[in-house]
Protein backbone atom coordinates (compact mmCIF):
# COMPACT_ATOMS: atom_id res chain seq x y z
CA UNK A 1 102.50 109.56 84.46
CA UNK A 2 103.47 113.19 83.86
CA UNK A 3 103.77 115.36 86.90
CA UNK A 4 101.21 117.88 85.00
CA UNK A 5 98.76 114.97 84.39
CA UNK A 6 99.21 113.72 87.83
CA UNK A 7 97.99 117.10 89.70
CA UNK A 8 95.04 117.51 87.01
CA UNK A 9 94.24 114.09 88.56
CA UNK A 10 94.17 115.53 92.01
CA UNK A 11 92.30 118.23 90.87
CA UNK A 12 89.92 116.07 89.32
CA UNK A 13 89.44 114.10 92.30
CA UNK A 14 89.32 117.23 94.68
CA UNK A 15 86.48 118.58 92.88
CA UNK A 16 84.25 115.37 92.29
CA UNK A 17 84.90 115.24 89.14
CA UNK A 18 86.67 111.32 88.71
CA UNK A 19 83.88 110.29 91.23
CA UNK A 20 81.23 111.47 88.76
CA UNK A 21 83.08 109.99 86.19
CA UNK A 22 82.96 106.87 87.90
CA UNK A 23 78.99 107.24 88.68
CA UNK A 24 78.30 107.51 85.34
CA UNK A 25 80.37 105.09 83.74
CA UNK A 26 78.11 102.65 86.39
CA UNK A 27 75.73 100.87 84.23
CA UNK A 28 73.69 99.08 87.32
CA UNK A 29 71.42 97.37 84.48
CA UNK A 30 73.75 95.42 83.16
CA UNK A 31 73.17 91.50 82.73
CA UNK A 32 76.58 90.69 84.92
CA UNK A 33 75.82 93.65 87.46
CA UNK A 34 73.38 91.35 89.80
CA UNK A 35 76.47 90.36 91.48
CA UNK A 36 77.41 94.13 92.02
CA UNK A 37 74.08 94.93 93.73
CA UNK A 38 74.34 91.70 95.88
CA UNK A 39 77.40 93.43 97.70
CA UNK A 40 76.31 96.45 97.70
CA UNK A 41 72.68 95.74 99.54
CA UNK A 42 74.62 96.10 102.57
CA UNK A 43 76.25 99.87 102.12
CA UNK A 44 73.09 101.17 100.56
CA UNK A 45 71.04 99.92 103.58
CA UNK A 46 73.22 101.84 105.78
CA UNK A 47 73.21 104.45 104.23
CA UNK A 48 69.80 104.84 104.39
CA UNK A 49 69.68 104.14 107.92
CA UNK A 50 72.14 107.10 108.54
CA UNK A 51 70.17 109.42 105.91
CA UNK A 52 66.99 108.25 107.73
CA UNK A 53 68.68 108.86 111.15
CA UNK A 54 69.77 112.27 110.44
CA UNK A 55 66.48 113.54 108.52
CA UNK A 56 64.56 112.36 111.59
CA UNK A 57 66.91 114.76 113.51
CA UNK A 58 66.60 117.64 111.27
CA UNK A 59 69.98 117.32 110.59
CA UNK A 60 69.98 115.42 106.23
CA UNK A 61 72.66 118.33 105.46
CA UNK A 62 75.22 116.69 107.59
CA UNK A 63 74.71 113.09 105.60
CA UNK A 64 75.78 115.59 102.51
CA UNK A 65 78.67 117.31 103.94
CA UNK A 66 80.24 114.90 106.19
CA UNK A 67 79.52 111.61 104.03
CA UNK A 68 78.88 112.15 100.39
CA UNK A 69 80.68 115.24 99.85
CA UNK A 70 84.66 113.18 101.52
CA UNK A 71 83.08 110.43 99.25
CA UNK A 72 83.15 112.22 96.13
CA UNK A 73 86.36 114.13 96.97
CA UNK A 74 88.70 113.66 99.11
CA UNK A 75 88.68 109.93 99.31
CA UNK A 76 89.06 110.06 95.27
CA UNK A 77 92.45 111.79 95.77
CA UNK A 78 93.05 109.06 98.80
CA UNK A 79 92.38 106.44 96.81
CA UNK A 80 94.37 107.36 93.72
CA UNK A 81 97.50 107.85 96.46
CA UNK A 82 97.46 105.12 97.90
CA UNK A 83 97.06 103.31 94.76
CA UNK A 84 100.12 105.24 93.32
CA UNK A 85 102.19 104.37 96.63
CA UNK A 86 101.68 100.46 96.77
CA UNK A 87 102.16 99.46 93.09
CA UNK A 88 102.72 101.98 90.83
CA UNK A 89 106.63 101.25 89.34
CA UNK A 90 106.72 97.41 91.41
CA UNK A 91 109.66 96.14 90.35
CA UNK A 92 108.80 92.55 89.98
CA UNK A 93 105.30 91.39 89.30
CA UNK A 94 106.56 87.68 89.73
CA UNK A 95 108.24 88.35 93.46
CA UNK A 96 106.08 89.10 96.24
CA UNK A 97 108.54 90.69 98.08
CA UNK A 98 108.46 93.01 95.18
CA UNK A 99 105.14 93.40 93.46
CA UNK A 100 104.17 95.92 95.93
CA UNK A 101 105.32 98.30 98.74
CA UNK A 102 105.65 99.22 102.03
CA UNK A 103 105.62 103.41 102.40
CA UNK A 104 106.84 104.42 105.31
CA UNK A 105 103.90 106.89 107.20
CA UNK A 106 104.44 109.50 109.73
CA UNK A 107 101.45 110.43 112.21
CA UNK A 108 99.51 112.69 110.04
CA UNK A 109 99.93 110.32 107.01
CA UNK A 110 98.33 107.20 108.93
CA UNK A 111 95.57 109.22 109.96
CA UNK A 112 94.82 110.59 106.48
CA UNK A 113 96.08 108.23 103.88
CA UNK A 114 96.62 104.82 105.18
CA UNK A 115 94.33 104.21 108.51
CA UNK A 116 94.79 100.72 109.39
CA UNK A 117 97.91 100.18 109.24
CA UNK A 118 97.60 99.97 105.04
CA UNK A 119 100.98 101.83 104.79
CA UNK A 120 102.36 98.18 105.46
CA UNK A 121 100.77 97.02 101.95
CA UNK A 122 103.37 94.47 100.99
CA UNK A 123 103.07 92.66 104.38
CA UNK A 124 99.12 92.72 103.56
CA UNK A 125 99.31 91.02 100.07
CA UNK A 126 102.00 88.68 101.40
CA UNK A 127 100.64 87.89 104.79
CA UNK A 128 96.71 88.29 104.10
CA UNK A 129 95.67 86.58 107.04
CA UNK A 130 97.33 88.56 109.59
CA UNK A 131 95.14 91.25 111.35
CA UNK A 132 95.46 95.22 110.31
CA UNK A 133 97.03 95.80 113.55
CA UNK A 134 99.46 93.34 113.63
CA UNK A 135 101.10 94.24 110.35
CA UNK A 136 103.67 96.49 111.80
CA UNK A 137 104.94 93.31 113.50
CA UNK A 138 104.92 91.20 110.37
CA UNK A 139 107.57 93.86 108.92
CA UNK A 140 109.55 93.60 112.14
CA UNK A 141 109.75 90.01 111.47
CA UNK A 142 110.91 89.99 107.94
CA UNK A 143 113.27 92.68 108.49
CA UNK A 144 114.43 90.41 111.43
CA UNK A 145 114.71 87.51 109.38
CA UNK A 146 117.09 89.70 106.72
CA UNK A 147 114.45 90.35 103.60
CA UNK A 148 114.82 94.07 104.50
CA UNK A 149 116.88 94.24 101.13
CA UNK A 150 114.44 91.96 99.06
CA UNK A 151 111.63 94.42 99.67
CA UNK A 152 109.96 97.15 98.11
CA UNK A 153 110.38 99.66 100.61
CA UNK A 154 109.66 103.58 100.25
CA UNK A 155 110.55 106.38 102.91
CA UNK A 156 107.27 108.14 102.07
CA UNK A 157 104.26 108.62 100.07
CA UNK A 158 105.66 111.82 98.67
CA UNK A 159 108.48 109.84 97.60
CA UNK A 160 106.98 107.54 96.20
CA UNK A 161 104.74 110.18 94.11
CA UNK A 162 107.39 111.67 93.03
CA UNK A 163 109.19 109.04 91.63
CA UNK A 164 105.62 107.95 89.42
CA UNK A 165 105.52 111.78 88.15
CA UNK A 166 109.28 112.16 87.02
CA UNK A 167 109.46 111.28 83.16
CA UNK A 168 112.28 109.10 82.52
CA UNK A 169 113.62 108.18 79.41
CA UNK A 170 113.32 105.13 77.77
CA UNK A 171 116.02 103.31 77.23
């Protein structure tokens, strides 16, 4: 991906536009979406509870600007990040050491991009049953046991960004 084509992307996100996109290219009456609206009973019940919850306070707006509005924006351009930080450019489909990443996050990072502990990605596709908050100790351990060279490792999401957005040539 271009640099250029990567910040219209952002923009697009930022202003709701890939998350109308993505509404409308929903087709809920589909043959094969029952299985969509099965998982999704759950969410929209919730939401409704909170809409509900807030109406009955006076307060709907806030289900708008606190909820919908992140939804539509700012988790779009969270989304896409993350994406682009553990797998864009893997290495090796075939090795799970390196078919995705690990992206090193500071403070501010963790609390905006990768809550969770998701920064440690590659320990979460190889390890799946280990809890969210024990993945930093899953990379201790396999940087113990010496596969700190076998791994897909970034020093941060910017770096990782940049490396999707600079054109190389083919060769």
């Amino acid at each position: 991906m271009t640099r250029g084509a990567f910040w219209l992307a952002v923009l697009r996100d930022l202003t709701g536009v890939s998350a109308l996109a993505r509404l409308l290219a929903w087709r809920p009456w589909r043959p094969d979406a029952s299985p969509a609206w099965r998982r999704l009973r759950g969410p929209v019940a919730a939401n409704a509870l909170l809409l509900g919850g807030l109406s009955a306070a006076g307060q709907w707006q806030l289900y708008l600007l606190l909820w919908v509005l992140p939804l539509a924006t700012w988790y779009q351009l969270v989304t896409r990040i993350r994406s682009v930080a553990e797998h864009a450019l893997a290495p090796d489909v075939d090795d799970p050491l390196r078919n995705t990443r690990t992206t090193r996050a500071r403070f501010l990072e963790r609390a905006l991009v990768a809550p969770y502990w998701m920064n440690f990605h590659l320990e979460h596709h190889l390890l799946v049953f280990v809890p969210c908050w024990r993945l930093p100790d899953a990379h201790a351990v396999l940087l113990a046991k010496g596969h700190g060279p076998s791994m897909e490792l970034a020093p941060s999401y910017l770096d990782v960004i940049h490396r999707a957005t600079t054109v190389r040539s083919a060769s």
